[in-house]
Protein backbone atom coordinates (compact mmCIF):
# COMPACT_ATOMS: atom_id res chain seq x y z
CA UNK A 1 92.04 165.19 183.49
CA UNK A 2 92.91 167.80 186.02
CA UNK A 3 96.61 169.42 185.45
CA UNK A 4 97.65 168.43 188.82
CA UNK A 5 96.97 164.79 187.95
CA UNK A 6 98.90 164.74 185.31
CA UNK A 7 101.53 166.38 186.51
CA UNK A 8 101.60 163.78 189.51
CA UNK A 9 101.27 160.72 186.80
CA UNK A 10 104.35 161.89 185.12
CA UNK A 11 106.21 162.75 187.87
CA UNK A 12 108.67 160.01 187.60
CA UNK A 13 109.15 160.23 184.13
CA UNK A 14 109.74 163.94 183.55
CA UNK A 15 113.28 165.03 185.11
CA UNK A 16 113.52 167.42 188.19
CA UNK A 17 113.96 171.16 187.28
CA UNK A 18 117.77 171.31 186.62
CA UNK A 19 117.31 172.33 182.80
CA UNK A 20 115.73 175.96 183.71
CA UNK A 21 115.08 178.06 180.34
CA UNK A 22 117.36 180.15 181.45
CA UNK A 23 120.72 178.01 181.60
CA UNK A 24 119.32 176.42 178.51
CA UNK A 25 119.24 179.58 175.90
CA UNK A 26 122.44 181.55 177.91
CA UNK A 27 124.67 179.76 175.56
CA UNK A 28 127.34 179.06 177.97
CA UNK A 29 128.11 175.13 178.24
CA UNK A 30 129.36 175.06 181.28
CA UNK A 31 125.98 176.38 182.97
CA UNK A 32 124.81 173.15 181.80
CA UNK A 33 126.96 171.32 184.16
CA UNK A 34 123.69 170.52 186.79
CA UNK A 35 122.21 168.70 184.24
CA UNK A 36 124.69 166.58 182.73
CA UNK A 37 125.64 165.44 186.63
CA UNK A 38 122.14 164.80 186.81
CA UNK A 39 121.98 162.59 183.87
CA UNK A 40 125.27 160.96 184.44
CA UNK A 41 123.92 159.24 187.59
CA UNK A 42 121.20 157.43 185.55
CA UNK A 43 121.55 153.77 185.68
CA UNK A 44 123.36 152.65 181.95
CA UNK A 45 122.66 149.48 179.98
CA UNK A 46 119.59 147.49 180.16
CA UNK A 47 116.85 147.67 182.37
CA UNK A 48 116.59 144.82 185.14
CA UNK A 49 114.32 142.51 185.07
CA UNK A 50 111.40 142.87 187.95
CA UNK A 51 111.02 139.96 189.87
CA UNK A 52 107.00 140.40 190.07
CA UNK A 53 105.06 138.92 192.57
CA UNK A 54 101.67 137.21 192.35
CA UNK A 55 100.24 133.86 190.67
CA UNK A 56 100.77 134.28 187.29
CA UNK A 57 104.23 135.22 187.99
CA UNK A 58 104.96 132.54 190.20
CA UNK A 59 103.74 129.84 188.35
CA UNK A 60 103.47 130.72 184.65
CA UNK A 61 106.57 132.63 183.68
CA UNK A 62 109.52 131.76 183.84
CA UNK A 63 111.56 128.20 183.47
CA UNK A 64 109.08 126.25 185.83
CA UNK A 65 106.03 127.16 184.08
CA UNK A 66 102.89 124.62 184.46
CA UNK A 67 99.48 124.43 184.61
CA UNK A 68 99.11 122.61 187.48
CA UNK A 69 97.95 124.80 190.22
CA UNK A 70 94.56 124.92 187.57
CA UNK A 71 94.33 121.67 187.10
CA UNK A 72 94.32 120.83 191.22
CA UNK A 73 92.07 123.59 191.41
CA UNK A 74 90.00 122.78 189.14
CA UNK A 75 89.42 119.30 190.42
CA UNK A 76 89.60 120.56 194.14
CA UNK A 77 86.48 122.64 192.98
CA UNK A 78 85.02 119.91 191.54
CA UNK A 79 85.78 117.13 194.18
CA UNK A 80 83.98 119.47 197.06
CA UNK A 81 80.89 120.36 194.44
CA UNK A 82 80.75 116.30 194.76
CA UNK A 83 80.46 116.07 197.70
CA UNK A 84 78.17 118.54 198.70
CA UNK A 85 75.84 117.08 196.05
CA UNK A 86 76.59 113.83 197.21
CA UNK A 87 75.84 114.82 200.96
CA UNK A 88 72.15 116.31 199.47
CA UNK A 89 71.34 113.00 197.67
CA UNK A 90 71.41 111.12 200.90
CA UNK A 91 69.94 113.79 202.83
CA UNK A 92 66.82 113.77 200.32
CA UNK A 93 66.57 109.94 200.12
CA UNK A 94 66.76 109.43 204.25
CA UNK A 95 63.05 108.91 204.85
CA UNK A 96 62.39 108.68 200.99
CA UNK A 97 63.86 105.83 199.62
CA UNK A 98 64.03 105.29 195.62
């Protein structure tokens, strides 16, 4: 992977530049003052939970989780399949009868 990739990927994980090398081995505390305003700003306690969009998270998490959307599919898929063979029974049979 390229460095610039990386850096990109991790982006939102690393913290901006506040914590230079040189405020960090000065020894003064207060010079650390940036980054503990920085850090003091984070969100606290747990995370919250992302309402996620999509199928699965529509209908199979959660309190109202089914199967059903399958199931009608499913059959929906099935029902048309009939029909089309259906349709191509008759269609072979018009001048050709059993």
């Amino acid at each position: 992977m390229h460095a610039s990739l990386v850096r990109r990927q991790l982006g939102g994980i690393v913290p901006p530049k506040i914590a230079t090398p040189s405020l960090l081995t000065s020894g003064s505390g207060s010079s650390l003052t940036p980054l503990v305003n920085f850090y003091s700003k984070l969100p606290k306690g747990p995370a919250s939970t992302v309402s996620g969009g999509g199928i699965k998270a529509r209908y199979f998490n959660g309190k109202n989780a089914s199967a059903a959307p399958v199931v009608w599919t499913i059959l929906g898929i099935f029902t048309f399949g009939y029909a089309i063979d259906y349709q191509m029974h008759l269609k072979h049979h018009k001048n050709h009868p059993h």
